[in-house]
N, C-alpha and C. Protein backbone atom coordinates (compact mmCIF):
# COMPACT_ATOMS: atom_id res chain seq x y z
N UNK A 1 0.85 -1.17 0.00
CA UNK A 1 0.00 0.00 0.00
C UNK A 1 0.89 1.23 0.00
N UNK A 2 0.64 2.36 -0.49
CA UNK A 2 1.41 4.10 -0.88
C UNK A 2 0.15 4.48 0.32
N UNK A 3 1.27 5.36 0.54
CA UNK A 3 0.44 6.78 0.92
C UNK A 3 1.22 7.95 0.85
N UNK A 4 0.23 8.71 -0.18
CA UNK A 4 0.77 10.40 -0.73
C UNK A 4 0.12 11.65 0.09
N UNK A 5 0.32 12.28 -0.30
CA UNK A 5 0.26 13.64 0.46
C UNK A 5 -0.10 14.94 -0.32
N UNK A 6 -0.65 15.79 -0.39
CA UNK A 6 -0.67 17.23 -1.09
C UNK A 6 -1.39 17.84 0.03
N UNK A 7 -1.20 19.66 -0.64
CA UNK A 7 -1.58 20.41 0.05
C UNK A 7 -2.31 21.46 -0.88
N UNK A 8 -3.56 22.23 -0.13
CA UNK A 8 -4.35 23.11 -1.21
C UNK A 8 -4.35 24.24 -0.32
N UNK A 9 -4.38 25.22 -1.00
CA UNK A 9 -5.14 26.65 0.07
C UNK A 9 -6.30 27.14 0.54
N UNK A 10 -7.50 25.82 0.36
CA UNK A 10 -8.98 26.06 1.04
C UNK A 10 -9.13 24.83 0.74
N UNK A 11 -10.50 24.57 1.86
CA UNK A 11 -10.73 23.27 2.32
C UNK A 11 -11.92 22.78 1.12
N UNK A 12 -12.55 23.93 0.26
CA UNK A 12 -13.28 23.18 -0.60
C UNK A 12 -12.68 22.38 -1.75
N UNK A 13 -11.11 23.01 -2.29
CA UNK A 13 -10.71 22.18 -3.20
C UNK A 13 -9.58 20.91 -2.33
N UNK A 14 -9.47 20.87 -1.38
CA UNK A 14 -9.13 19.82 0.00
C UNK A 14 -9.99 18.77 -0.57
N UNK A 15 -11.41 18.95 -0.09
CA UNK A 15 -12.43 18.40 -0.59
C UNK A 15 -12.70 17.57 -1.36
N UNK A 16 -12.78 18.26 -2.30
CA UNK A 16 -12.64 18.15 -3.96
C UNK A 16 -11.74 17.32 -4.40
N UNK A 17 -10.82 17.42 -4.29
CA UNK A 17 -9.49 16.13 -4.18
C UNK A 17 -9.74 15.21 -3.97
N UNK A 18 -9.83 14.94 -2.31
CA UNK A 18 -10.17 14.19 -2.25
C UNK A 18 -11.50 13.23 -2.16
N UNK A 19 -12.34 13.66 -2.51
CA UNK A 19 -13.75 12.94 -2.87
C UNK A 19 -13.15 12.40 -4.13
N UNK A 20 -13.25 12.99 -4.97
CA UNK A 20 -12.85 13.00 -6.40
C UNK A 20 -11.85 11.40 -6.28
N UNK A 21 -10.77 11.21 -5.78
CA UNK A 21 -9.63 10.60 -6.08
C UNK A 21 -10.58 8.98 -5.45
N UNK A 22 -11.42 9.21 -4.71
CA UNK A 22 -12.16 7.91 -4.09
C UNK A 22 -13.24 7.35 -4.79
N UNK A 23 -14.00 8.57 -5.34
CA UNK A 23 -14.93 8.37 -6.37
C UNK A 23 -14.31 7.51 -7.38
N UNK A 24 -13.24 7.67 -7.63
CA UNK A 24 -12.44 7.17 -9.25
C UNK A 24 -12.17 5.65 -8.49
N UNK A 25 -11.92 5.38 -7.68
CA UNK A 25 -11.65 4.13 -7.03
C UNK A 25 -10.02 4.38 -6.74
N UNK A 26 -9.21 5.12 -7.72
CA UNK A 26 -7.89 5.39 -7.60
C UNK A 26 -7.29 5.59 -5.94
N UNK A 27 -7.97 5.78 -5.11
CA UNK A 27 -7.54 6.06 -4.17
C UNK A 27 -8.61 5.18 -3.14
N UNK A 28 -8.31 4.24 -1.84
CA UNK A 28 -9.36 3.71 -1.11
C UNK A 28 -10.07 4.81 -0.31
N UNK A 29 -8.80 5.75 0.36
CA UNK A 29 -9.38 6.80 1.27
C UNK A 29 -8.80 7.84 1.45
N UNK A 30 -8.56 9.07 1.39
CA UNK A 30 -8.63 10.12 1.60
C UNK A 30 -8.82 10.87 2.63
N UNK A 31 -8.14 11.52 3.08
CA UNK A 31 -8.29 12.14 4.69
C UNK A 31 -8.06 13.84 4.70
N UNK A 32 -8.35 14.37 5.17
CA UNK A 32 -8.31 16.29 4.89
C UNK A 32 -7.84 16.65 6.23
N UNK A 33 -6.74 16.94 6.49
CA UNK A 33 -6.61 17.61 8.07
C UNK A 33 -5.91 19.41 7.35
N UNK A 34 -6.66 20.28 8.66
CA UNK A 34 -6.10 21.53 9.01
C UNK A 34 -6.97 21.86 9.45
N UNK A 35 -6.55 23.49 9.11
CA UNK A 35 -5.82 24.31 8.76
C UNK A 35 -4.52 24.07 9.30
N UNK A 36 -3.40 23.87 8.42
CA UNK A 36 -2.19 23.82 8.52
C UNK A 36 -1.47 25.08 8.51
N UNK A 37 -0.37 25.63 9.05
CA UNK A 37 0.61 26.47 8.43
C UNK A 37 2.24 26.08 7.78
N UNK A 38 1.54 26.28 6.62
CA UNK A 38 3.32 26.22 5.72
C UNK A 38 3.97 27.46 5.41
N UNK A 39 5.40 26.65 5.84
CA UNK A 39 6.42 28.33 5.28
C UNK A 39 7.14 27.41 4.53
N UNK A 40 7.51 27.92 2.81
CA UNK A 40 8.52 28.23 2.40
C UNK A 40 8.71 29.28 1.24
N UNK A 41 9.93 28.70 0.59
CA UNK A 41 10.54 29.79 -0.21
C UNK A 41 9.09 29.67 -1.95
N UNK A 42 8.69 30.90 -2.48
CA UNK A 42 8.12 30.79 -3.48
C UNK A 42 8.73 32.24 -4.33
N UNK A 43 9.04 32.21 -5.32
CA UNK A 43 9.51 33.67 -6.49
C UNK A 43 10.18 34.15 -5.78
N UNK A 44 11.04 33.84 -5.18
CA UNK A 44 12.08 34.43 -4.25
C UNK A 44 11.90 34.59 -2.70
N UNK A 45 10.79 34.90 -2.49
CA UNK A 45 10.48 34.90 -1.02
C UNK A 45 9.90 34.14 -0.09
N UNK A 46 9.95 34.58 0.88
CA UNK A 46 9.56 33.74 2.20
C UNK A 46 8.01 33.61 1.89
N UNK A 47 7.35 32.71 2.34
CA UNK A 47 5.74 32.87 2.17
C UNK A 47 5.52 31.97 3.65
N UNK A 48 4.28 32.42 4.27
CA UNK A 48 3.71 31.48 5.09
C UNK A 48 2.21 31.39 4.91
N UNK A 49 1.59 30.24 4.57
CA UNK A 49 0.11 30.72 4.25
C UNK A 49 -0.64 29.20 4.95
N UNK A 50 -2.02 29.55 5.27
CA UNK A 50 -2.62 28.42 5.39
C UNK A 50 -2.78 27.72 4.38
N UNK A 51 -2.72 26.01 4.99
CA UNK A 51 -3.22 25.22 3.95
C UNK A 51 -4.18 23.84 4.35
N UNK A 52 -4.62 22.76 3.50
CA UNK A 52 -5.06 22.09 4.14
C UNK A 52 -4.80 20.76 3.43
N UNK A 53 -4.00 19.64 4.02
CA UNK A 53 -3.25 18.70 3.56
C UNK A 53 -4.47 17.60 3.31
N UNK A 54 -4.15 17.16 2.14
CA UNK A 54 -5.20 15.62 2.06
C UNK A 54 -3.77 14.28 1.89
N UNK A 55 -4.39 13.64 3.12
CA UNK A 55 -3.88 12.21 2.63
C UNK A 55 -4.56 11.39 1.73
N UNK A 56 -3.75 10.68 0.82
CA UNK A 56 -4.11 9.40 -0.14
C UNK A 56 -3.60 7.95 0.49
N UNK A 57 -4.15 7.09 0.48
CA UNK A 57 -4.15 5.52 0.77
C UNK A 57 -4.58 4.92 -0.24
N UNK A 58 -3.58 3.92 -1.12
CA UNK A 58 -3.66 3.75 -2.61
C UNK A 58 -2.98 2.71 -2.89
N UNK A 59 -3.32 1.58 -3.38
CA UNK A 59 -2.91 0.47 -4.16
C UNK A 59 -1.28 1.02 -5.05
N UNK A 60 -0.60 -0.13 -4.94
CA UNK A 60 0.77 0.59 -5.97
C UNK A 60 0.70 0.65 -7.27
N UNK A 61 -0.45 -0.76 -7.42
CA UNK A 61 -1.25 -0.39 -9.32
C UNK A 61 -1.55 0.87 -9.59
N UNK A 62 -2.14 1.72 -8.34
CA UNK A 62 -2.61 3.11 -8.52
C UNK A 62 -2.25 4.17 -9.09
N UNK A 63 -0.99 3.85 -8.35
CA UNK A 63 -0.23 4.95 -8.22
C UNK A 63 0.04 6.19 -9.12
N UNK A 64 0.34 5.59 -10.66
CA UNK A 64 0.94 6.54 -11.67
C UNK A 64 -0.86 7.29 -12.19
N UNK A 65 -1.49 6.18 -11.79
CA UNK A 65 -3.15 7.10 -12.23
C UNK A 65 -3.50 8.18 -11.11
N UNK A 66 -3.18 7.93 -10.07
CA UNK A 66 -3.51 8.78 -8.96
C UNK A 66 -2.76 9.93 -9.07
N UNK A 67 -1.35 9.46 -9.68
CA UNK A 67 0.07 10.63 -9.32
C UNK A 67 -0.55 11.84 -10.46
N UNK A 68 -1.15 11.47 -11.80
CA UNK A 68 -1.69 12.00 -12.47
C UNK A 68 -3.00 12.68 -12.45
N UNK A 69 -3.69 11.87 -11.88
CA UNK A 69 -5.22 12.50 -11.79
C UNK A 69 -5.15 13.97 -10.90
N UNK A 70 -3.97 13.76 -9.76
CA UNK A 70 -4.40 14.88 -9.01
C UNK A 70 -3.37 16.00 -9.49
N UNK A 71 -2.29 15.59 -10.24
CA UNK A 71 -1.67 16.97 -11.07
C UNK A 71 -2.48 17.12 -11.90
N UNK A 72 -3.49 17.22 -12.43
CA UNK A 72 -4.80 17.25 -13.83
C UNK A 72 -5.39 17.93 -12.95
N UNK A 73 -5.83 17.81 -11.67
CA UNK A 73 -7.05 18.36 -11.05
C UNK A 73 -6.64 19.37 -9.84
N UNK A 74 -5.65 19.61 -9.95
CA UNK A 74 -5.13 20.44 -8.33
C UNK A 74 -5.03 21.90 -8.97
N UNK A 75 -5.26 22.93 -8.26
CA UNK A 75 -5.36 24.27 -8.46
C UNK A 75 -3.88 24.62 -8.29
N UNK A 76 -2.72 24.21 -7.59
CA UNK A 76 -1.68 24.85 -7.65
C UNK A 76 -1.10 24.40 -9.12
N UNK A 77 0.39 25.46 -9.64
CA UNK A 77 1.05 25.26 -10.63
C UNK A 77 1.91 24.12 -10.65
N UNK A 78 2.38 23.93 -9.15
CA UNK A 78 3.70 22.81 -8.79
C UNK A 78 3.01 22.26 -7.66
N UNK A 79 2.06 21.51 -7.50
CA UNK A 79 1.45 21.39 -6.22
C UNK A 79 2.27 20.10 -6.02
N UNK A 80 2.28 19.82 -4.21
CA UNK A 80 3.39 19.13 -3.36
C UNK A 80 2.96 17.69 -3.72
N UNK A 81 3.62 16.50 -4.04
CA UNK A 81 3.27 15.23 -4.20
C UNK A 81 4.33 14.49 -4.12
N UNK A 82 3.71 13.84 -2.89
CA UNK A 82 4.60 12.94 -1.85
C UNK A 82 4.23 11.65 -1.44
N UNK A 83 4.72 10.34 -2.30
CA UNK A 83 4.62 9.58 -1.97
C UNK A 83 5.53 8.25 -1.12
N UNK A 84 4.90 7.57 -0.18
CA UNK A 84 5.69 6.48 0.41
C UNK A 84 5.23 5.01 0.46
N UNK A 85 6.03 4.29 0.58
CA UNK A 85 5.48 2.93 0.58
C UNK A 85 5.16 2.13 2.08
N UNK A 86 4.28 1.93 3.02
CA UNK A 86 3.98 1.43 3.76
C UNK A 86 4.34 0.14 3.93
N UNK A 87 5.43 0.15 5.17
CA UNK A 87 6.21 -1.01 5.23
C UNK A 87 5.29 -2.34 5.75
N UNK A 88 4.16 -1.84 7.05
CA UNK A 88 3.77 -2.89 7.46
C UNK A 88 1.54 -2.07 7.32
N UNK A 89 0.95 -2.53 6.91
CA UNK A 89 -0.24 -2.76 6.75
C UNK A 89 -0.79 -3.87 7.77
N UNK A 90 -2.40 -3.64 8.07
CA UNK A 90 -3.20 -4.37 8.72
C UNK A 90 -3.55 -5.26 7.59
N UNK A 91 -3.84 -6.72 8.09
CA UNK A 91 -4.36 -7.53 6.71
C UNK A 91 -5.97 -6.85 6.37
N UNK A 92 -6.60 -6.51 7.41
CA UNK A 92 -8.18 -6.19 7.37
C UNK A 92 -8.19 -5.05 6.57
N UNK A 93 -7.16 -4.42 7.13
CA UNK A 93 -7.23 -2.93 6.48
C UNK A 93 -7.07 -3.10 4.62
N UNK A 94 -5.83 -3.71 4.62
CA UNK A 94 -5.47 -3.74 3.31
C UNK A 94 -6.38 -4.62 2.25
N UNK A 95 -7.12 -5.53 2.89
CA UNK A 95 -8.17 -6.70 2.45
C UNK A 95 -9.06 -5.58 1.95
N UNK A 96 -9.68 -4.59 3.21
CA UNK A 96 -10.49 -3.52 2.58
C UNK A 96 -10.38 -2.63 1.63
N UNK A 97 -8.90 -1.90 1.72
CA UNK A 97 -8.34 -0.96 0.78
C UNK A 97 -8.60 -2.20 -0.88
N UNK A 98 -8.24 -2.89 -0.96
CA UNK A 98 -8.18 -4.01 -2.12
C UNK A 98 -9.39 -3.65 -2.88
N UNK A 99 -10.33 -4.29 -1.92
CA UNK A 99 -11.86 -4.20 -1.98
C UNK A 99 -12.27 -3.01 -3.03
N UNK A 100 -11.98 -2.04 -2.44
CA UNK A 100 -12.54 -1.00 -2.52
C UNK A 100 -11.43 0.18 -3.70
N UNK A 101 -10.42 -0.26 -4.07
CA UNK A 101 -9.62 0.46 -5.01
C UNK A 101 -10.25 -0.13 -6.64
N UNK A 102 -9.27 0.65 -7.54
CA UNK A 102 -8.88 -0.39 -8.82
C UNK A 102 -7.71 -0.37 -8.75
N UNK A 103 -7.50 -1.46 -9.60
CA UNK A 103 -6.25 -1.46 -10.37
C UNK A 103 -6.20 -1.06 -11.74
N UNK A 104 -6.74 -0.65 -12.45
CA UNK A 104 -7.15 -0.19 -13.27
C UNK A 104 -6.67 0.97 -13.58
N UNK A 105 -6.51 1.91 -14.65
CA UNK A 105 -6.40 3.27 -14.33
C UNK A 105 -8.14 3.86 -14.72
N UNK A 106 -8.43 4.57 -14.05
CA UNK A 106 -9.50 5.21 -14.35
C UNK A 106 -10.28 6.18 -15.58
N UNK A 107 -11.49 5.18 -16.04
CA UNK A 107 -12.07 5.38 -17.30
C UNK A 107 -12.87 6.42 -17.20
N UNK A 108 -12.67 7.70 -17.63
CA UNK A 108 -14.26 8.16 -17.83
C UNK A 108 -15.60 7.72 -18.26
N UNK A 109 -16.51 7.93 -18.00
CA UNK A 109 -18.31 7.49 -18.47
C UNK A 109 -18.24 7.99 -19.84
N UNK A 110 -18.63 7.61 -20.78
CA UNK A 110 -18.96 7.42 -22.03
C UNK A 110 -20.16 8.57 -22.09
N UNK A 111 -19.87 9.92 -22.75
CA UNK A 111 -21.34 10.50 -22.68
C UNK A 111 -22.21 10.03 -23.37
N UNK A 112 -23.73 10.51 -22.95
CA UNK A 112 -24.90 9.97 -23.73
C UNK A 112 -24.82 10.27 -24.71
């Protein structure tokens, strides 16, 4: 199992992310914590601004669809994407995450 990381500057596109990334199956679950504060360097300067981090929990089939879907869909230009590989998993947990992902990369609906 991965688990990635990004960060947005309001909690509706937080949201949005992550609903979105679960809806697709690409992701099992999704988590939104803040208001956070980040400082770093941006166009030369110091910045500190709120933000609000979503975790991803994601199959490793996922991964390159997920790593993509949310650079396609994220409001920043360079937004943060951070992924790791989870050394030890619950079997229940991961039985569920299984369940409930694809492996697949994710198809759009065919319009009417």
């Amino acid at each position: 199992m991965f688990v990635a990381w990004t960060t947005t500057g309001n909690r509706a596109d937080a949201d949005r992310l992550a609903l979105g990334a679960v809806e697709t199956r690409l992701a099992a679950c999704a988590q939104v914590d803040g208001p956070i504060t980040s400082f770093y360097h941006w166009d030369g300067k110091l910045n500190r601004s709120e933000e609000y981090r979503i975790w991803f929990k994601y199959l490793p089939a996922n991964a390159s669809a997920l790593g993509s879907w949310i650079h396609n869909h994220h409001p920043y230009a360079t937004p943060q994407w951070i992924e790791v590989s989870a050394e030890n998993v619950g079997e229940k947990y991961l039985s569920w995450a299984m369940a409930n992902s694809t492996s697949r990369p994710f198809q759009h609906p065919q319009s009417p």
